[in-house]
N, C-alpha and C. Protein backbone atom coordinates (compact mmCIF):
# COMPACT_ATOMS: atom_id res chain seq x y z
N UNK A 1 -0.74 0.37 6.36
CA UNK A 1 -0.83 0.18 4.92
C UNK A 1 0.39 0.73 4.19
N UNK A 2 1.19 1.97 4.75
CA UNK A 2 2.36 2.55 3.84
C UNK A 2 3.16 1.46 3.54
N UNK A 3 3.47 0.57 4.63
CA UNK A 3 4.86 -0.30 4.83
C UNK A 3 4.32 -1.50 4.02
N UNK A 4 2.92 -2.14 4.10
CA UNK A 4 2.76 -3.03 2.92
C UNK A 4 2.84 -2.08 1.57
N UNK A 5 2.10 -1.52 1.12
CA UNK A 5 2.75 -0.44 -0.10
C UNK A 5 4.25 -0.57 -0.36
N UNK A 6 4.67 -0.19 0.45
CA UNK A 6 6.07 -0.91 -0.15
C UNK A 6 6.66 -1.69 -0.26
N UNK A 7 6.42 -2.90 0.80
CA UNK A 7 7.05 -3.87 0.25
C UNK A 7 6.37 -4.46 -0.99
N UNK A 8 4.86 -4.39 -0.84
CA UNK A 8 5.07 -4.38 -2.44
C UNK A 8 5.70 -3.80 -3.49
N UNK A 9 5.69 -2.48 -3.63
CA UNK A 9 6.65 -1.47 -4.69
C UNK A 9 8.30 -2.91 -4.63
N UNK A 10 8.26 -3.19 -3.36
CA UNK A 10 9.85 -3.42 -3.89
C UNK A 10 9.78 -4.77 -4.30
N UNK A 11 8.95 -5.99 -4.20
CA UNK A 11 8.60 -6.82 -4.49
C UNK A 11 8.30 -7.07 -6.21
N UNK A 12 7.50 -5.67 -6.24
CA UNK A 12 7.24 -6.09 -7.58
C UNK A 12 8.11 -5.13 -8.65
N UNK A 13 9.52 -4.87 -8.15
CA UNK A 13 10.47 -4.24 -9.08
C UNK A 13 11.44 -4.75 -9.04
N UNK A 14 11.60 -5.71 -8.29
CA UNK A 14 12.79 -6.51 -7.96
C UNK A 14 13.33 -7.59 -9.63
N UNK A 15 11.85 -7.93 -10.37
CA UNK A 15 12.44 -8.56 -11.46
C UNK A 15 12.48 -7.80 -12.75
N UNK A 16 12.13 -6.32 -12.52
CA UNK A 16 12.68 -5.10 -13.46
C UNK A 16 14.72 -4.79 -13.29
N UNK A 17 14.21 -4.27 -12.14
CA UNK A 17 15.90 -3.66 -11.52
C UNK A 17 16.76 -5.27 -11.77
N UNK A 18 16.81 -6.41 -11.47
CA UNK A 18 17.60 -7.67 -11.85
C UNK A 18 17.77 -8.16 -13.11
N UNK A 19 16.68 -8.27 -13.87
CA UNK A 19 16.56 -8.22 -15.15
C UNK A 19 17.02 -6.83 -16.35
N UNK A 20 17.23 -5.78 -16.06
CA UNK A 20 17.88 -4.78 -16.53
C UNK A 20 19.16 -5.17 -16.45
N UNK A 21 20.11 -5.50 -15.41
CA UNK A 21 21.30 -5.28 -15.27
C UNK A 21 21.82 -6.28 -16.15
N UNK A 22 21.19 -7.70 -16.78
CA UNK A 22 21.20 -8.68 -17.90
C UNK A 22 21.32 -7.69 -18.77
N UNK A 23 20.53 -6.79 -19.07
CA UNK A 23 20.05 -5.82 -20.60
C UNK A 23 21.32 -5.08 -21.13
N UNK A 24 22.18 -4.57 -20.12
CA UNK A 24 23.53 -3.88 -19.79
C UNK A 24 24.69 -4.98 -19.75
N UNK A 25 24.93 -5.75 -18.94
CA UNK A 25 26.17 -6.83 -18.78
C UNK A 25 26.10 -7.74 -20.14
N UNK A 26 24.60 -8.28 -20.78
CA UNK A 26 24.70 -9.01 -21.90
C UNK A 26 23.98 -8.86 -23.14
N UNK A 27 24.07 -7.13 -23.54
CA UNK A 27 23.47 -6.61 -24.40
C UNK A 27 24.37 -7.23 -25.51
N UNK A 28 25.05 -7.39 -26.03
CA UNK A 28 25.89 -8.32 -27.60
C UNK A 28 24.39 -9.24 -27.51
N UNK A 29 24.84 -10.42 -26.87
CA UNK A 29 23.81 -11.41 -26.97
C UNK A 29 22.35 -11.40 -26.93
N UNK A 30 22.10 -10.56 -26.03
CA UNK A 30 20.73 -10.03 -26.10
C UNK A 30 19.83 -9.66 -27.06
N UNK A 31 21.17 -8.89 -28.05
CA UNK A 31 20.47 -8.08 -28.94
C UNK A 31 20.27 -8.94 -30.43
N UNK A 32 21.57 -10.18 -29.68
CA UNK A 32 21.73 -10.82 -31.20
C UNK A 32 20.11 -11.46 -31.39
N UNK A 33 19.73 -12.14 -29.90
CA UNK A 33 18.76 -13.06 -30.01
C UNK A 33 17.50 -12.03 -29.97
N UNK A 34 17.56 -10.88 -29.76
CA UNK A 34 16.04 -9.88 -30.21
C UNK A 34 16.05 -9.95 -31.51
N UNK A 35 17.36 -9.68 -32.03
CA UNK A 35 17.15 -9.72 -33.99
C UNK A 35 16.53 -10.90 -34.67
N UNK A 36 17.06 -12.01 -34.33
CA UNK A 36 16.63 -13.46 -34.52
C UNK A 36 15.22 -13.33 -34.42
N UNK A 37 14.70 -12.72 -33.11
CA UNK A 37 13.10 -12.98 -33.03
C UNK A 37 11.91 -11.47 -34.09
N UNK A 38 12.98 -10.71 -34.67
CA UNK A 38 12.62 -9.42 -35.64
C UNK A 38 12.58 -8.16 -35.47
N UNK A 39 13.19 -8.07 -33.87
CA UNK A 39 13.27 -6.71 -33.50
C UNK A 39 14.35 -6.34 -34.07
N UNK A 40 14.23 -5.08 -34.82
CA UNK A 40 15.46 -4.01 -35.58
C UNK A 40 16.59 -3.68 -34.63
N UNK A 41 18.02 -3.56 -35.08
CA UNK A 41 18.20 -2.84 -34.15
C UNK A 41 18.46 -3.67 -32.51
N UNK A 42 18.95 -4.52 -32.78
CA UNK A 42 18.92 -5.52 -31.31
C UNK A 42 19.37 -4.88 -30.19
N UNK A 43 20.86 -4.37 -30.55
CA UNK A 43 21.15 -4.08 -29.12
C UNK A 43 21.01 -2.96 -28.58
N UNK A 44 20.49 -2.25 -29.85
CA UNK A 44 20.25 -1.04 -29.35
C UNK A 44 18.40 -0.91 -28.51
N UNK A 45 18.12 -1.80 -28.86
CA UNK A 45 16.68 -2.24 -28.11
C UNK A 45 16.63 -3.06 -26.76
N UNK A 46 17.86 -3.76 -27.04
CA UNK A 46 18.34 -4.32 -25.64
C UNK A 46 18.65 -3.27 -24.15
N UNK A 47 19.74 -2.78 -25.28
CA UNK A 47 19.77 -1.19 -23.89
C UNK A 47 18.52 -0.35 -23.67
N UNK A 48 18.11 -0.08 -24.35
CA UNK A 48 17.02 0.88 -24.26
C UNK A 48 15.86 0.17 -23.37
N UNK A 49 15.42 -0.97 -23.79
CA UNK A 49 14.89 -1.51 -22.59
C UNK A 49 15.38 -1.60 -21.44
N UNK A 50 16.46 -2.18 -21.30
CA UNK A 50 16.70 -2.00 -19.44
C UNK A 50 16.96 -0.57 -19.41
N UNK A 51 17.21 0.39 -19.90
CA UNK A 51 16.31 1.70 -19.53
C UNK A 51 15.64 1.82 -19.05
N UNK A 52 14.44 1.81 -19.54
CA UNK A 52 12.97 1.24 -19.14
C UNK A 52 12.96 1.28 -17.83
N UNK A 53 13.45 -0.30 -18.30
CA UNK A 53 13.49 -0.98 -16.62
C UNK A 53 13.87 -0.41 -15.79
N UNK A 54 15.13 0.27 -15.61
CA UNK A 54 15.84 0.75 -14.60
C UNK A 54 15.18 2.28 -14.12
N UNK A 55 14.51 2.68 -14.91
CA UNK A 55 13.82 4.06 -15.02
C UNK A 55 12.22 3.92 -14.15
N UNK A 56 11.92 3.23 -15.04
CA UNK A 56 10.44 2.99 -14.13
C UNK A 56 10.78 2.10 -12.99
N UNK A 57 11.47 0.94 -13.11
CA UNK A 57 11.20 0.28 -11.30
C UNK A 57 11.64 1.39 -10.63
N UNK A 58 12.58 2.44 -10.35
CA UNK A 58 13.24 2.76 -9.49
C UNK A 58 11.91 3.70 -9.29
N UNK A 59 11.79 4.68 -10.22
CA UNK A 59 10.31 5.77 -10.05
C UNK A 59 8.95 4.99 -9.13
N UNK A 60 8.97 3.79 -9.81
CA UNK A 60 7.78 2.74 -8.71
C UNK A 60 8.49 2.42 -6.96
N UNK A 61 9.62 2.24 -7.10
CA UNK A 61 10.34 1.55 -5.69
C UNK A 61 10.23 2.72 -5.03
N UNK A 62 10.79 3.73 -5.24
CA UNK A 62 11.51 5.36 -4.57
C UNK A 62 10.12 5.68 -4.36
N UNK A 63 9.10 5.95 -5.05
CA UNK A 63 7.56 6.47 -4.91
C UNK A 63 7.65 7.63 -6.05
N UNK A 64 8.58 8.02 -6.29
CA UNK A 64 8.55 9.59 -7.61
C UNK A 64 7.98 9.04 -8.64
N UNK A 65 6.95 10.10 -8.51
CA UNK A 65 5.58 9.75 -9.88
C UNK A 65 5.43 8.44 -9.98
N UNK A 66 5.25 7.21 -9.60
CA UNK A 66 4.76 5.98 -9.43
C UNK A 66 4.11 5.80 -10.19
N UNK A 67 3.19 6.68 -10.69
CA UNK A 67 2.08 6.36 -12.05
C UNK A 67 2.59 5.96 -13.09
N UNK A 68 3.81 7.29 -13.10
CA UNK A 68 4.41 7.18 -14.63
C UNK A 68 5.46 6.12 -14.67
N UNK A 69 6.32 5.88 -13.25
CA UNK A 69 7.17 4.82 -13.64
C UNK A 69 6.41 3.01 -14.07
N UNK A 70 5.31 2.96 -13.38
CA UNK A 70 4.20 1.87 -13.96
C UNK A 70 4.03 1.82 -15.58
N UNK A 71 3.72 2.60 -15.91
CA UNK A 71 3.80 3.20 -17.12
C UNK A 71 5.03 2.98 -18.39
N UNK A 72 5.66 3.09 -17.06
CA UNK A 72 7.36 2.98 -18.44
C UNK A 72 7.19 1.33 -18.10
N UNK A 73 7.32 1.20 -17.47
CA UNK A 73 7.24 -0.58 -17.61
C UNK A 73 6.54 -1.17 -18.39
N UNK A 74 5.34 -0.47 -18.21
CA UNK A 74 4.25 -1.35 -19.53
C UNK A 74 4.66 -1.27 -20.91
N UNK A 75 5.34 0.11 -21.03
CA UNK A 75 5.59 0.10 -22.00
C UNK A 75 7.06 -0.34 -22.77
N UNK A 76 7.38 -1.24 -21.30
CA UNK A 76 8.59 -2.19 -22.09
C UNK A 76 7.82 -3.50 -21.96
N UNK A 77 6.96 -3.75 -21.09
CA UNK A 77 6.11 -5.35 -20.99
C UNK A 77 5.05 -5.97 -22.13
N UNK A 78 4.40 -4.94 -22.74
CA UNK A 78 3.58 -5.25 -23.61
C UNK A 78 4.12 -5.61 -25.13
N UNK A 79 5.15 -4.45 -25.83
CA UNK A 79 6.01 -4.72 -26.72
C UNK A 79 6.47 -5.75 -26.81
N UNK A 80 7.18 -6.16 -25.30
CA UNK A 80 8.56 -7.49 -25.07
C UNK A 80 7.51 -8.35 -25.60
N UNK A 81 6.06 -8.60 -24.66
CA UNK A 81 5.57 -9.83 -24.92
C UNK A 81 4.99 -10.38 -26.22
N UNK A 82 4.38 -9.09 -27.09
CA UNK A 82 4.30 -9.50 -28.71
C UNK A 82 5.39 -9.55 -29.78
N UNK A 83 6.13 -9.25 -29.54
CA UNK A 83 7.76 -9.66 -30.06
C UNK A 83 8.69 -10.41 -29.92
N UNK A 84 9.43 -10.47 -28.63
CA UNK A 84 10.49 -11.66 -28.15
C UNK A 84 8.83 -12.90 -27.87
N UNK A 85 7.42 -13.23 -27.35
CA UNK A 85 7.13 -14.16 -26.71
C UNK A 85 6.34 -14.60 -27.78
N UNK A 86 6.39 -14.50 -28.99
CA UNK A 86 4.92 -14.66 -30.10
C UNK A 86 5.09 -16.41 -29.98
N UNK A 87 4.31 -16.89 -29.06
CA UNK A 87 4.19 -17.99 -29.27
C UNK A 87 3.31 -19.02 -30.30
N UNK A 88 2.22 -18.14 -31.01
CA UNK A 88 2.00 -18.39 -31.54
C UNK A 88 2.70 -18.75 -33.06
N UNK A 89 3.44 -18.41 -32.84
CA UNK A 89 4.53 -18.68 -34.60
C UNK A 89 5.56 -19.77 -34.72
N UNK A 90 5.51 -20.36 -33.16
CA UNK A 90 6.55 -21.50 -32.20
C UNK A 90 5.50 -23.10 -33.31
N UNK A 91 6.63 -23.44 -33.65
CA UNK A 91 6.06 -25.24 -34.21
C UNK A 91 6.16 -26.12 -32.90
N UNK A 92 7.62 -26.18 -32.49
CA UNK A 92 7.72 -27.04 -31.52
C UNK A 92 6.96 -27.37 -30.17
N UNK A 93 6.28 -28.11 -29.48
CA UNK A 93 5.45 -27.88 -28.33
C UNK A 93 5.64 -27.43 -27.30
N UNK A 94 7.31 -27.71 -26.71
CA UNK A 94 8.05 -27.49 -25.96
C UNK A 94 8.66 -25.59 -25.90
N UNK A 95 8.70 -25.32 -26.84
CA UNK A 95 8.96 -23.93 -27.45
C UNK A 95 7.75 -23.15 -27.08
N UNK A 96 6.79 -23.51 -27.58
CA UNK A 96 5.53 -23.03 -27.72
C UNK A 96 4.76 -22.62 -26.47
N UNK A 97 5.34 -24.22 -25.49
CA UNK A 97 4.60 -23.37 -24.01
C UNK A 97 5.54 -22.47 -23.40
N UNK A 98 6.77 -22.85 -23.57
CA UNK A 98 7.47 -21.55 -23.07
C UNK A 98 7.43 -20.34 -23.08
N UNK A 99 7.37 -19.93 -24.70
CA UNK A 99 7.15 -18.67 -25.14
C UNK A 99 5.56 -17.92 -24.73
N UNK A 100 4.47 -19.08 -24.52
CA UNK A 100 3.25 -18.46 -23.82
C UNK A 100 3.58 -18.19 -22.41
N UNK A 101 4.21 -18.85 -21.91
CA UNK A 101 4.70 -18.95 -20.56
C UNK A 101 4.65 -17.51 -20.39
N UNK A 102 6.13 -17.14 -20.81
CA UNK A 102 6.64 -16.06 -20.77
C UNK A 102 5.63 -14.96 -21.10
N UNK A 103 4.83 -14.83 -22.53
CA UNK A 103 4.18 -13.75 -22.75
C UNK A 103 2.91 -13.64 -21.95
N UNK A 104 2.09 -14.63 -21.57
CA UNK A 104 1.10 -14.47 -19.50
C UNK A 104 1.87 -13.69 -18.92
N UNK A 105 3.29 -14.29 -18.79
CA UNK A 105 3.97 -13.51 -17.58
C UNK A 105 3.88 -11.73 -17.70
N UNK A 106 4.42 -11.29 -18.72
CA UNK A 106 4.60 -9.81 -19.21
C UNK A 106 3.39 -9.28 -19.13
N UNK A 107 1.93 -9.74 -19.66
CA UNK A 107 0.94 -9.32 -20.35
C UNK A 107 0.37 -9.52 -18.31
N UNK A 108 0.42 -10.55 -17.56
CA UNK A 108 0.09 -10.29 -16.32
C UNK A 108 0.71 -9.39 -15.86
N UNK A 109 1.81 -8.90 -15.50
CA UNK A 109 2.47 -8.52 -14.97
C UNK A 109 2.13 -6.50 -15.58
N UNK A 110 1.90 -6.48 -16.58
CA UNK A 110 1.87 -5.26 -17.44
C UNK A 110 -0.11 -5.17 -16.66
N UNK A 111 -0.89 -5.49 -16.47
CA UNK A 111 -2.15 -5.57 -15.63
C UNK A 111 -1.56 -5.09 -14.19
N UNK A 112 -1.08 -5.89 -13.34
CA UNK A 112 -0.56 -5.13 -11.96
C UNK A 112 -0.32 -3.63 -12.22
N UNK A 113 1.00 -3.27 -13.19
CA UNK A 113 1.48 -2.31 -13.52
C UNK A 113 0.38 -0.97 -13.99
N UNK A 114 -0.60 -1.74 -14.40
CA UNK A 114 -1.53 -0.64 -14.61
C UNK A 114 -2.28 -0.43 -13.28
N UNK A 115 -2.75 -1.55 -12.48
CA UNK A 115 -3.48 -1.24 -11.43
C UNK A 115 -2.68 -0.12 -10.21
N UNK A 116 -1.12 -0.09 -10.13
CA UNK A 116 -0.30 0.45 -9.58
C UNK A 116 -0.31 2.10 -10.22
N UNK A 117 -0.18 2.17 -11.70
CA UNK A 117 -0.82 3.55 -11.87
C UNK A 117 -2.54 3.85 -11.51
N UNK A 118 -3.55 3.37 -11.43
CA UNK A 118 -4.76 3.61 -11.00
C UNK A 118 -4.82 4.11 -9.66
N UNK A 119 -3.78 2.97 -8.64
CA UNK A 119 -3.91 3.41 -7.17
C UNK A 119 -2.92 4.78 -6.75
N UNK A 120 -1.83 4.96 -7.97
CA UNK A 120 -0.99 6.27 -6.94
C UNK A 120 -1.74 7.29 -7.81
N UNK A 121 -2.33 7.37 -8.79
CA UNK A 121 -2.87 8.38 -9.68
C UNK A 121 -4.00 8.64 -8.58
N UNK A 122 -4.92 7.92 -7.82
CA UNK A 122 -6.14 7.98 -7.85
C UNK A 122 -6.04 8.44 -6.50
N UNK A 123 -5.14 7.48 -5.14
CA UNK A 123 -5.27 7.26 -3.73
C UNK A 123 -3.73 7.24 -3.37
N UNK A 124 -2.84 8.54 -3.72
CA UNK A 124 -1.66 8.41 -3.41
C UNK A 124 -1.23 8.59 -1.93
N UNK A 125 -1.96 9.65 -1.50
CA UNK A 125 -2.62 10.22 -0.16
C UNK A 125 -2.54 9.33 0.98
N UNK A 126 -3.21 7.94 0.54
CA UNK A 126 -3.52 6.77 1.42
C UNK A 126 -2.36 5.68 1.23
N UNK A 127 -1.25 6.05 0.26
CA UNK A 127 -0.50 4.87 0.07
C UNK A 127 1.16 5.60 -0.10
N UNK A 128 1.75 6.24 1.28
CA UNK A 128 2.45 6.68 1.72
C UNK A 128 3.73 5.98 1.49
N UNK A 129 4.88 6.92 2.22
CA UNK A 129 6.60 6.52 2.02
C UNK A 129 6.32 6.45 0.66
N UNK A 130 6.49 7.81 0.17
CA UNK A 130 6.52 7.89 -1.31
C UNK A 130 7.43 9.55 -1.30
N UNK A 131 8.19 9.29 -2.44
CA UNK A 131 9.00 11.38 -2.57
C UNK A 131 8.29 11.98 -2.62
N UNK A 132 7.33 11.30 -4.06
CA UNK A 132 6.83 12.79 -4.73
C UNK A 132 4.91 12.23 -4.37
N UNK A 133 3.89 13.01 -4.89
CA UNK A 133 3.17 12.07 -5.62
C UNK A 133 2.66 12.03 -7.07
N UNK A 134 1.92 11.37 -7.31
CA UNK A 134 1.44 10.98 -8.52
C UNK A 134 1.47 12.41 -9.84
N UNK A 135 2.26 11.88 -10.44
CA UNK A 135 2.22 12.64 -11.77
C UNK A 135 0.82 13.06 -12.57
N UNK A 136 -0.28 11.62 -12.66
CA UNK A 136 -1.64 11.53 -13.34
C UNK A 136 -2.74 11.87 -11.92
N UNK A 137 -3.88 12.31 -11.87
CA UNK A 137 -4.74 12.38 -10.85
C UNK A 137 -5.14 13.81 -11.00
């Protein structure tokens, strides 16, 4: 079970850690098109998210406090998805499924992320090749 444990951990940080390095290489643009959608402050929300990102996947991948790096993710996944994905405010149809697209994706993905703090908070013991363990528990 350790070695599936991780390849999940790395499986499911792989589109944090890839998607951050966008947040950094094309924060101008990034930030222009967060402002467009009403976030203050674009690029400075741009960086600060792949923060995030780069902060919690690595804490989830490495195993150090795993709870809490789950955690920092959500708390760039849930924001992203009622802000950059409000599909509901989309006229166009084409627009519209996209932007739901996308906000399932975050709002699913932010669900795993919690179940990943439940299991190292709860059963870190049993879910090995980890540094540290669980911060919450």
């Amino acid at each position: 079970m350790d070695v599936i444990a991780l390849i999940g951990r790395i499986l499911f940080v792989a589109i944090f850690l890839g998607s951050s390095m966008a947040h950094f290489t094309q924060a101008e643009s990034m930030g222009a098109y967060a402002e467009s959608k009403g976030v203050p402050s674009g690029k400075l929300m741009t960086l600060a998210s792949g923060v995030l990102m780069v902060v919690g996947g690595l804490m989830v991948l490495l195993g150090v406090w795993a709870d809490l790096g789950a955690l920092l993710l959500v708390a760039f996944l849930l924001p992203t998805a009622f802000l950059m994905h409000a599909f509901w405010k989309e006229t166009d149809p084409m627009a519209k499924q996209v932007e739901m697209t996308q906000f399932m994706k975050n709002v699913s993905i932010s669900g795993g992320a919690l179940v990943f703090v439940a299991l190292y908070a709860g059963h870190a013991q049993d879910l090995g090749l980890t540094i540290t363990g669980p911060l919450f528990g």
